[in-house]
N, C-alpha and C. Protein backbone atom coordinates (compact mmCIF):
# COMPACT_ATOMS: atom_id res chain seq x y z
N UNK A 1 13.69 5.40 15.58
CA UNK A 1 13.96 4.81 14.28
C UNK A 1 15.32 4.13 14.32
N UNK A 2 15.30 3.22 13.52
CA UNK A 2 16.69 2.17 13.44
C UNK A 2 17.85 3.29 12.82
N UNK A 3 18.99 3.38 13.23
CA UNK A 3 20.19 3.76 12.84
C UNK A 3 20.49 3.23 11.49
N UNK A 4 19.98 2.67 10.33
CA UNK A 4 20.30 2.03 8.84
C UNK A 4 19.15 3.47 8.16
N UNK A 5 18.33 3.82 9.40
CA UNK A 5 17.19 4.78 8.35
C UNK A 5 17.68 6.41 8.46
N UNK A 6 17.92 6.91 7.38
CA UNK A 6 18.02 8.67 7.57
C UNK A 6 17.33 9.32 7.68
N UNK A 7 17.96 10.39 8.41
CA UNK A 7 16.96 11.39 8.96
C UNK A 7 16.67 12.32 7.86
N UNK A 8 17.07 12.53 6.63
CA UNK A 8 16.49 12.88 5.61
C UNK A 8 16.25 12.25 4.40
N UNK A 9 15.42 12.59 3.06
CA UNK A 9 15.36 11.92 2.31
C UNK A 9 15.19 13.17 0.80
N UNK A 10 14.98 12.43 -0.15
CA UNK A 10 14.83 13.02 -1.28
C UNK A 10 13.00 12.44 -1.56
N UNK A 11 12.55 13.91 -2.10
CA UNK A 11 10.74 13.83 -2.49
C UNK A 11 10.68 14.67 -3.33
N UNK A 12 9.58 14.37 -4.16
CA UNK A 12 8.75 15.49 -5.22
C UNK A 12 8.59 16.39 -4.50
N UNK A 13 8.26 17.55 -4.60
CA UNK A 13 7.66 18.73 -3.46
C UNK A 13 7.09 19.78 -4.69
N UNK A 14 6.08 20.00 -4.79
CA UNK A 14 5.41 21.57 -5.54
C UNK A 14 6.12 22.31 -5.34
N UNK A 15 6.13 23.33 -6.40
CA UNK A 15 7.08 24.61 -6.49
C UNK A 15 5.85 25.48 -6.61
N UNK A 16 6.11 26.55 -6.44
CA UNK A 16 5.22 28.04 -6.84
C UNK A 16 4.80 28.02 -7.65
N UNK A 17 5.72 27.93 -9.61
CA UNK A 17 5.40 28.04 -10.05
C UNK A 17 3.98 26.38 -10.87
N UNK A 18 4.06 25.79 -9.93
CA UNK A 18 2.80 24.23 -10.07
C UNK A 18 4.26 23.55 -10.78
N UNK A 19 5.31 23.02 -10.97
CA UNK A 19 6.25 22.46 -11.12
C UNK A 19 6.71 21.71 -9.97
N UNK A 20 7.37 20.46 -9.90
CA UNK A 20 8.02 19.48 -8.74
C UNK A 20 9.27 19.53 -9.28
N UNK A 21 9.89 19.89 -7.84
CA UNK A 21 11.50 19.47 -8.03
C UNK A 21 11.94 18.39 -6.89
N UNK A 22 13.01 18.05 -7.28
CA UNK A 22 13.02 17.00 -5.94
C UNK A 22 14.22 17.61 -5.22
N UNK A 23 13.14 17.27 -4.13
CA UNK A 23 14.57 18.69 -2.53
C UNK A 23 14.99 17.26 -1.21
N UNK A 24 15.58 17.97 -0.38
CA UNK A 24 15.60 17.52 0.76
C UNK A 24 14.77 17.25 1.59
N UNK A 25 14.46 16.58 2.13
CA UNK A 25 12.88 16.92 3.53
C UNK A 25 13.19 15.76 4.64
N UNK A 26 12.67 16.15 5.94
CA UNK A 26 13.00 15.05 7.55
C UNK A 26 12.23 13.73 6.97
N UNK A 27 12.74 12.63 7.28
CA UNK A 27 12.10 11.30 7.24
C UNK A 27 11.14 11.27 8.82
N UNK A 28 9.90 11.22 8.45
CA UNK A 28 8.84 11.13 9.70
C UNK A 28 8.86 9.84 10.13
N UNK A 29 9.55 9.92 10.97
CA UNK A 29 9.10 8.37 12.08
C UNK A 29 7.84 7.97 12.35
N UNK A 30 7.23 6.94 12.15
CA UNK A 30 6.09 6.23 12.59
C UNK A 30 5.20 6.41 13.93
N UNK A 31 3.95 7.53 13.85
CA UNK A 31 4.10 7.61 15.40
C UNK A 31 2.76 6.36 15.57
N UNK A 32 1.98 6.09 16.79
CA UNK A 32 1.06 5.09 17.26
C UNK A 32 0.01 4.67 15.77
N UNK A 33 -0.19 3.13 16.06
CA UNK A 33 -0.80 2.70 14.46
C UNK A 33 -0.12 3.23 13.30
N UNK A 34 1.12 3.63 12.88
CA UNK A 34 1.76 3.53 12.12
C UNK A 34 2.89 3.05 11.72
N UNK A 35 3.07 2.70 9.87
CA UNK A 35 4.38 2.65 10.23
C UNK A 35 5.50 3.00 8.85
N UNK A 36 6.69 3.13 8.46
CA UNK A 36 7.57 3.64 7.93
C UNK A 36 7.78 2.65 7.12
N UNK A 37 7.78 3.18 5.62
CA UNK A 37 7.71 2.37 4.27
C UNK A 37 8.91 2.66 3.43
N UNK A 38 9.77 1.95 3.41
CA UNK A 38 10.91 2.06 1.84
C UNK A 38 10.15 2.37 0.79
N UNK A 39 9.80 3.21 0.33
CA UNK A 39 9.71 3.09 -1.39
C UNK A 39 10.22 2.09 -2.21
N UNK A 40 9.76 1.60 -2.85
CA UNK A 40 10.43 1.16 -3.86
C UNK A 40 9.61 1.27 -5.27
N UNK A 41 8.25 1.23 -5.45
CA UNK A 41 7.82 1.66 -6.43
C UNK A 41 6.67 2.96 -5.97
N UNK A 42 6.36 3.96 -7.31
CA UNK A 42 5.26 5.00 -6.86
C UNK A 42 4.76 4.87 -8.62
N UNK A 43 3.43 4.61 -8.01
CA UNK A 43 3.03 4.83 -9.50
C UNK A 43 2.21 6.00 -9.81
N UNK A 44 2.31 6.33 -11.38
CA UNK A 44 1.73 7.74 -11.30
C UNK A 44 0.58 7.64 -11.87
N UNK A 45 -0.21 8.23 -11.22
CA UNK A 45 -1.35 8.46 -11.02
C UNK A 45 -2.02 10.01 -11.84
N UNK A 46 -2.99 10.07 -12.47
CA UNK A 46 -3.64 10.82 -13.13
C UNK A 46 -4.23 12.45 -11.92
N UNK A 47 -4.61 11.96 -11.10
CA UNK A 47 -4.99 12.69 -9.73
C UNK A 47 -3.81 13.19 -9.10
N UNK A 48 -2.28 12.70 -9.71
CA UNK A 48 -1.35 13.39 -8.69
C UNK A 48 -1.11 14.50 -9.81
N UNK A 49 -0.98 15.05 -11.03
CA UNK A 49 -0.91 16.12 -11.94
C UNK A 49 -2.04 16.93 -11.29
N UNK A 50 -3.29 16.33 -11.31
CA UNK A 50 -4.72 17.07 -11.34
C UNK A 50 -4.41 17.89 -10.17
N UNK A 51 -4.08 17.44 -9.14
CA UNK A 51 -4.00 18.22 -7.46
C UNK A 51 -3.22 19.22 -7.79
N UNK A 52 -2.07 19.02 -8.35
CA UNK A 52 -1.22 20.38 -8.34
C UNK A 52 -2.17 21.39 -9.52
N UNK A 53 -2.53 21.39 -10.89
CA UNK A 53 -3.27 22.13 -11.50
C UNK A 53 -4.13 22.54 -11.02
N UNK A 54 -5.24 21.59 -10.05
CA UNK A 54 -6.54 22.86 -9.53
C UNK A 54 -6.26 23.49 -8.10
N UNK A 55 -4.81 23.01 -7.64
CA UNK A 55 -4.63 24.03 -6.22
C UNK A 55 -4.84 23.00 -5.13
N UNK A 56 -4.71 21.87 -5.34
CA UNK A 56 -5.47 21.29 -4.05
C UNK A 56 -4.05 21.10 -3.18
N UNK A 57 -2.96 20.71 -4.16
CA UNK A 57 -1.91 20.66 -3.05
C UNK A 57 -0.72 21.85 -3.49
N UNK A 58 -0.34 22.41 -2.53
CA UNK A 58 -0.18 23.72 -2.59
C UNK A 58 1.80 23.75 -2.48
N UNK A 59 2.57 24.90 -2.89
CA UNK A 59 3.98 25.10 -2.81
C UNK A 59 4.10 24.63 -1.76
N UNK A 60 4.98 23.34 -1.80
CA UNK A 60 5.89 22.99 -0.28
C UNK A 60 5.60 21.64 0.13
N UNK A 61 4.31 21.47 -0.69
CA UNK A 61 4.03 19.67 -0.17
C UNK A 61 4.61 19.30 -0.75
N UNK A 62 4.52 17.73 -0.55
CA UNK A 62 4.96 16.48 -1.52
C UNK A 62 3.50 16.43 -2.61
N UNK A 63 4.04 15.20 -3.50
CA UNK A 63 3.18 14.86 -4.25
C UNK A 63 3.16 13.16 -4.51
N UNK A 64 1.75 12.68 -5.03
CA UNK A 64 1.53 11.17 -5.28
C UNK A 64 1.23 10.15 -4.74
N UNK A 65 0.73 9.48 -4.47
CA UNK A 65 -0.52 8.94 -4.21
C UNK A 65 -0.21 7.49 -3.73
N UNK A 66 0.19 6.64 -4.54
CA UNK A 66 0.64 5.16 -4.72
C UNK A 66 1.74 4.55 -4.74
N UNK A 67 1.98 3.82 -4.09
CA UNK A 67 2.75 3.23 -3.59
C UNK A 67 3.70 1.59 -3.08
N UNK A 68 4.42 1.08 -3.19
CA UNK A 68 4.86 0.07 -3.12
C UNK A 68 6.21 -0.07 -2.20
N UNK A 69 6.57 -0.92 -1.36
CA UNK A 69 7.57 -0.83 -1.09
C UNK A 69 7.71 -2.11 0.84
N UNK A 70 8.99 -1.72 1.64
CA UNK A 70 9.06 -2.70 2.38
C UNK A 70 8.96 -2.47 3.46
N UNK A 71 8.43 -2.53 4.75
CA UNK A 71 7.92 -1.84 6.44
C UNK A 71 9.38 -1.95 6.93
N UNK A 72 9.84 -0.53 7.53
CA UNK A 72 11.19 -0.64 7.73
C UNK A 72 10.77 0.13 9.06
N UNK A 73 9.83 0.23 9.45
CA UNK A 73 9.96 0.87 11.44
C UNK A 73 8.21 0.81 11.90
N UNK A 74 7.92 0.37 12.65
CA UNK A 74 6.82 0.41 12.72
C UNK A 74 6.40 1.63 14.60
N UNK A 75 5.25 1.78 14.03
CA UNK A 75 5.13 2.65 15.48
C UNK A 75 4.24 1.97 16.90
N UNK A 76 3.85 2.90 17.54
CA UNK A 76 3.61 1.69 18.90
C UNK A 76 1.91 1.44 18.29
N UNK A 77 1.79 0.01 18.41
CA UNK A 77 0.74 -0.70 18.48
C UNK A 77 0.06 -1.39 17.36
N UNK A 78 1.66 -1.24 16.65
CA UNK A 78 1.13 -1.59 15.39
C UNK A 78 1.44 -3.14 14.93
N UNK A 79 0.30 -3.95 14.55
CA UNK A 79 0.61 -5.75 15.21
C UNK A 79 0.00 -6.30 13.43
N UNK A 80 -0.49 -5.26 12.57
CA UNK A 80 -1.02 -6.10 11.53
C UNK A 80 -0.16 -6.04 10.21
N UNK A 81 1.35 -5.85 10.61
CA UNK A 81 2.25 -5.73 9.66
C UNK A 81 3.14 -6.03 10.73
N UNK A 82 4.18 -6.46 9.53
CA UNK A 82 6.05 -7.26 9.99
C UNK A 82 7.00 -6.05 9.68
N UNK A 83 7.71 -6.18 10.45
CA UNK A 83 9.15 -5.60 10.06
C UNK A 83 9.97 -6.28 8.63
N UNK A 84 10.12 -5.61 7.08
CA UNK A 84 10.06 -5.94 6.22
C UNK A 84 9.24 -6.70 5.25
N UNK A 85 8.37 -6.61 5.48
CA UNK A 85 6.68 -7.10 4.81
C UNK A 85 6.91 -6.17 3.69
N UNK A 86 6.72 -6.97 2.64
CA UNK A 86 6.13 -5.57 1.74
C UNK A 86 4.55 -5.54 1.12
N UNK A 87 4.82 -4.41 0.92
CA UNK A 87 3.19 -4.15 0.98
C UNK A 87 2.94 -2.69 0.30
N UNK A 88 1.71 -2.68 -0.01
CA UNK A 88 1.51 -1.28 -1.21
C UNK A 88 0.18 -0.45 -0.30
N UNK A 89 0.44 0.78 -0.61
CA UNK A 89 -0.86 1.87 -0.56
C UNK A 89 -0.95 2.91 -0.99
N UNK A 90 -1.75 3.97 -0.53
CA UNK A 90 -2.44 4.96 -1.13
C UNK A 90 -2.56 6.14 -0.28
N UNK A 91 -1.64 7.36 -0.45
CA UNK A 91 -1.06 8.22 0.45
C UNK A 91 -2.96 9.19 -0.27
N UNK A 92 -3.17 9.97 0.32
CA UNK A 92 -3.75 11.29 0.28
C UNK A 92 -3.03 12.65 0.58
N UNK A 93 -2.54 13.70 -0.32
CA UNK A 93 -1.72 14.51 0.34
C UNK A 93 -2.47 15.53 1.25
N UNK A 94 -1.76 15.76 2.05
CA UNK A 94 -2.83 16.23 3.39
C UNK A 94 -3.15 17.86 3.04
N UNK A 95 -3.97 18.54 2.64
CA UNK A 95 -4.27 20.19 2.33
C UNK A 95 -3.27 20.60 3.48
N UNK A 96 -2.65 21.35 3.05
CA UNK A 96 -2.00 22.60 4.05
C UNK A 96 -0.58 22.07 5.11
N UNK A 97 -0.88 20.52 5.33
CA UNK A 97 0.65 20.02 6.26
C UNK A 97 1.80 19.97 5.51
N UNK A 98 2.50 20.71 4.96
CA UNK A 98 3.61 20.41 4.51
C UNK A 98 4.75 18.92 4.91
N UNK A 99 4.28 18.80 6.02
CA UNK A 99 5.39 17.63 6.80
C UNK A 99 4.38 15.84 6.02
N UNK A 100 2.82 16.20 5.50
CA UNK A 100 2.45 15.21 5.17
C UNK A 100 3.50 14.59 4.39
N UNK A 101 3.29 12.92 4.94
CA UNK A 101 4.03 11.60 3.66
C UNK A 101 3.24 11.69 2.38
N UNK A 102 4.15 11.04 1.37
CA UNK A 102 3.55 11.00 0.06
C UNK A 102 4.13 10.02 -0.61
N UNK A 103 3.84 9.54 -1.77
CA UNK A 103 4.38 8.18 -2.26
C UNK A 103 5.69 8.62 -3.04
N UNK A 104 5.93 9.95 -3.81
CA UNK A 104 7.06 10.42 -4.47
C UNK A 104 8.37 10.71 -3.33
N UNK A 105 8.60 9.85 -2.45
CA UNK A 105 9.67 10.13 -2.16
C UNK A 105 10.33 8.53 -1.42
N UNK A 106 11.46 8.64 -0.66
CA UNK A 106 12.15 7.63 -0.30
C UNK A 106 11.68 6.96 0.43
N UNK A 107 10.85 7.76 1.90
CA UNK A 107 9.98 6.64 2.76
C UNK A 107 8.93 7.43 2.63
N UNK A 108 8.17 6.54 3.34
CA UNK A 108 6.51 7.30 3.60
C UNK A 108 6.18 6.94 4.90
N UNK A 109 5.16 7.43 5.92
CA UNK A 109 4.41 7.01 7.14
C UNK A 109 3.13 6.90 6.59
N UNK A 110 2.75 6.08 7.14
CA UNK A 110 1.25 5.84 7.03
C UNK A 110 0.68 4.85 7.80
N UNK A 111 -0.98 4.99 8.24
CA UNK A 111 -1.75 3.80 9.25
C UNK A 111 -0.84 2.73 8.23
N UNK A 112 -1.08 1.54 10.09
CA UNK A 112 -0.70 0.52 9.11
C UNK A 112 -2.24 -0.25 8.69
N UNK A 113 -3.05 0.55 8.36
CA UNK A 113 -4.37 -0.30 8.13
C UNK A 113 -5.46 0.70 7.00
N UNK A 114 -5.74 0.75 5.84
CA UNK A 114 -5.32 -0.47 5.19
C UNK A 114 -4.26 -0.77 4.41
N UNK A 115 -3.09 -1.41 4.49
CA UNK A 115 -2.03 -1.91 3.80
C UNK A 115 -2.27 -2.95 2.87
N UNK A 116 -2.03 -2.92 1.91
CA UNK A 116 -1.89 -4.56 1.14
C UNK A 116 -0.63 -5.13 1.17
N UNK A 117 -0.87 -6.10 1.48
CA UNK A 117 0.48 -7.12 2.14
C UNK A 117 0.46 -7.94 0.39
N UNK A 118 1.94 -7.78 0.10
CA UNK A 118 1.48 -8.12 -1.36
C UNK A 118 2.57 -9.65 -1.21
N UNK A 119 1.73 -10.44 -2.22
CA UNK A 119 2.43 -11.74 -2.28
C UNK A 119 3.54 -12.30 -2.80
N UNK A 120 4.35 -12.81 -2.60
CA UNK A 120 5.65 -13.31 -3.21
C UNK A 120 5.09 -13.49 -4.52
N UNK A 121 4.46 -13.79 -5.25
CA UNK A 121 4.72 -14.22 -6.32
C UNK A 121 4.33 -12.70 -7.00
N UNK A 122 3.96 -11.99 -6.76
CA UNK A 122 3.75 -10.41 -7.24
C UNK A 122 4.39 -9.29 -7.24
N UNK A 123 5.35 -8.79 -7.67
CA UNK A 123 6.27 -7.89 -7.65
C UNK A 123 5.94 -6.83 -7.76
N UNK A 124 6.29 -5.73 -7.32
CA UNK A 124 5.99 -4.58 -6.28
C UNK A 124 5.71 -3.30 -7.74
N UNK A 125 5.96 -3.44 -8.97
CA UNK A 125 5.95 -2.70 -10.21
C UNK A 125 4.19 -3.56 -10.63
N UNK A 126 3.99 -5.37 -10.17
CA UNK A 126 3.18 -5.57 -11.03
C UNK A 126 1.51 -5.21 -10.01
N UNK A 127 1.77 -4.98 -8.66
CA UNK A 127 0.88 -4.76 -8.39
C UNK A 127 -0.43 -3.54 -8.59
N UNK A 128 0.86 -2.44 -9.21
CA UNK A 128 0.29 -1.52 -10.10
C UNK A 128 0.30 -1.80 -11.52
N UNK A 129 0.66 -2.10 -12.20
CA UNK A 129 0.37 -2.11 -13.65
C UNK A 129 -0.17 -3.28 -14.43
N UNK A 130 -0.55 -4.57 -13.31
CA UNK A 130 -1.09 -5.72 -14.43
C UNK A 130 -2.45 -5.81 -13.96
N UNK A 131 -3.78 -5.92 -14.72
CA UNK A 131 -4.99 -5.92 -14.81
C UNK A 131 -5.07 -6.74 -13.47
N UNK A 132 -4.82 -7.60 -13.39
CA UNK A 132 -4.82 -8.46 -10.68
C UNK A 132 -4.57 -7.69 -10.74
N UNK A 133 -3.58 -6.91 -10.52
CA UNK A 133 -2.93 -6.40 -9.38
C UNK A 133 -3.91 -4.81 -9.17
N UNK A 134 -4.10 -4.13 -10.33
CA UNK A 134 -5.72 -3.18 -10.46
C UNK A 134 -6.58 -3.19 -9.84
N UNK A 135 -7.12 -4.64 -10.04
CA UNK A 135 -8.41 -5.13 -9.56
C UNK A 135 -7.86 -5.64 -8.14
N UNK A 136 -6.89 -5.95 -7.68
CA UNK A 136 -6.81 -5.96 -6.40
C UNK A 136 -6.75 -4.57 -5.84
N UNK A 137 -6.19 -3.97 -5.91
CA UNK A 137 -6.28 -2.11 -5.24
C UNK A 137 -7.48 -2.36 -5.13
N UNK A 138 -8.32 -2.29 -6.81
CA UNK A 138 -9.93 -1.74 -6.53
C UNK A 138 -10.55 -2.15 -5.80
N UNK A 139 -10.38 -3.71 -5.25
CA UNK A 139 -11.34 -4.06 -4.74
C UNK A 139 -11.01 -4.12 -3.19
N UNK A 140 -9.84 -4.20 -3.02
CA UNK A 140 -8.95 -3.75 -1.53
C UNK A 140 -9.87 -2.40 -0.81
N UNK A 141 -9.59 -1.22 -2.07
CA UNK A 141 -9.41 -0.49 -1.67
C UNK A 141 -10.96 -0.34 -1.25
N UNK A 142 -12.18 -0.31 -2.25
CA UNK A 142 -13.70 -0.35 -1.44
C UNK A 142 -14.05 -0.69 -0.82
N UNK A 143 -13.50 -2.18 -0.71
CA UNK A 143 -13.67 -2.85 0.74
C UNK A 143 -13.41 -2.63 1.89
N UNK A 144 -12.03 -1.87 1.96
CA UNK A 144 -11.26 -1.62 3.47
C UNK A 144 -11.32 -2.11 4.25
N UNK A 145 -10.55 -3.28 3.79
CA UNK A 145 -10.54 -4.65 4.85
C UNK A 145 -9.07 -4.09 5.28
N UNK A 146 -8.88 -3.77 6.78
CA UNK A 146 -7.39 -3.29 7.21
C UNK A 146 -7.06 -5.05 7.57
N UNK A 147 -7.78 -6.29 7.75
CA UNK A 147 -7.67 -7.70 7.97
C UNK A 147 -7.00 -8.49 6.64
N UNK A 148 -6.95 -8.41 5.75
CA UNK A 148 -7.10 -8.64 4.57
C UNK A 148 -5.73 -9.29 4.16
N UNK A 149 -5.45 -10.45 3.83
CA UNK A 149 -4.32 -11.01 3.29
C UNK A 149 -4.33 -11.19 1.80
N UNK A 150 -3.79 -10.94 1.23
CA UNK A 150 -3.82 -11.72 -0.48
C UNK A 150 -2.81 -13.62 0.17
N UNK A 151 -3.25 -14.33 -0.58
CA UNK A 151 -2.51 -15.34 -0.74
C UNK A 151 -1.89 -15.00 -2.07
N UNK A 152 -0.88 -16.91 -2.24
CA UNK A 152 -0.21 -16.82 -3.14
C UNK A 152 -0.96 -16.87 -4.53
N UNK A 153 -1.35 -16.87 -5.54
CA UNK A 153 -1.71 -16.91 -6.98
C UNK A 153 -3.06 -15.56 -6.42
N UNK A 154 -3.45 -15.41 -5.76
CA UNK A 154 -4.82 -14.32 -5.44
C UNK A 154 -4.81 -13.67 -5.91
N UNK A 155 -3.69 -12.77 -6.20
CA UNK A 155 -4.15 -10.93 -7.09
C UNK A 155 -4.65 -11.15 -8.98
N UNK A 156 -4.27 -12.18 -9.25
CA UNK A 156 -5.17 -12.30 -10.57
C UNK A 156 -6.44 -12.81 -10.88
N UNK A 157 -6.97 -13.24 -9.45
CA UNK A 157 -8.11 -14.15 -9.36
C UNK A 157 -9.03 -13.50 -8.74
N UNK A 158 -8.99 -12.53 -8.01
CA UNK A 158 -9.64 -12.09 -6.62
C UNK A 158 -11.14 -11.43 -7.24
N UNK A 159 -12.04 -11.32 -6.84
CA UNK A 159 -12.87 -11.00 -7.65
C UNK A 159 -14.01 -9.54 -6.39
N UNK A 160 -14.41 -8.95 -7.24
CA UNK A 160 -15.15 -7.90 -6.19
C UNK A 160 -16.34 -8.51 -5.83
């Protein structure tokens, strides 16, 4: 990892009592087909409350789901993303790995496939919250095109 990135960061993490506090935790380097994401936006998601209430993610993980932000390390073999691209996704918190990435914190790892490579004219708050930028996830996301470019004006137009 580049010397500008720390080896720790600040994240949501479950508590015992189903409460998140935000602690310390290692920044995971990018290993093969992956790669290392700045945060910059996490949006909250209805399913990231639900996981901690029925047990699915347990004292010690992270939490949250979604994500926005800029490719700051990539790992070996990874050719369908740039070094500072930004681009949005969709963490799953992993049952039982505590070391899993998650979108509530400073960086994240994740495949770099599928990523949405989001467009200059779309800002990294609107790709979650404006009716495009929705319907782009949704339809990104069923599709799972890891190929998949948005152009410029696309995320309000794109159609399933």
């Amino acid at each position: 990892m580049s010397s500008e990135i720390p080896t720790t960061q600040r994240a949501a993490i479950v508590q015992p009592d189903k409460t998140v506090a935000v602690q310390t935790v290692p920044v995971t380097p990018p290993g093969p087909g992956e790669v290392l994401i700045k945060v910059a936006v996490a949006a909250q998601n209805p399913s990231d409350w639900k996981t901690i209430h029925w047990g699915m993610v347990k004292p010690g993980q992270g939490v949250g789901s979604d994500f926005a932000g800029r490719v700051v390390a990539l790992g070996d073999g990874v050719h369908d993303v740039k070094l500072g691209e930004r681009v949005a996704g969709w963490q799953v918190p992993a049952e039982g790995d505590l070391n899993a990435s998650t979108a509530y914190r400073e960086y994240t790892t994740i495949t770099s496939a599928p990523l949405i490579h989001i467009p200059n004219n779309v800002s990294d708050e609107e790709i979650f919250v404006s009716p495009g930028g929705q319907r782009v996830l949704t339809c990104y996301s069923n599709k799972y095109n890891p190929n998949a470019r948005l152009r410029e004006n696309q995320a309000a137009s794109l159609s399933c």
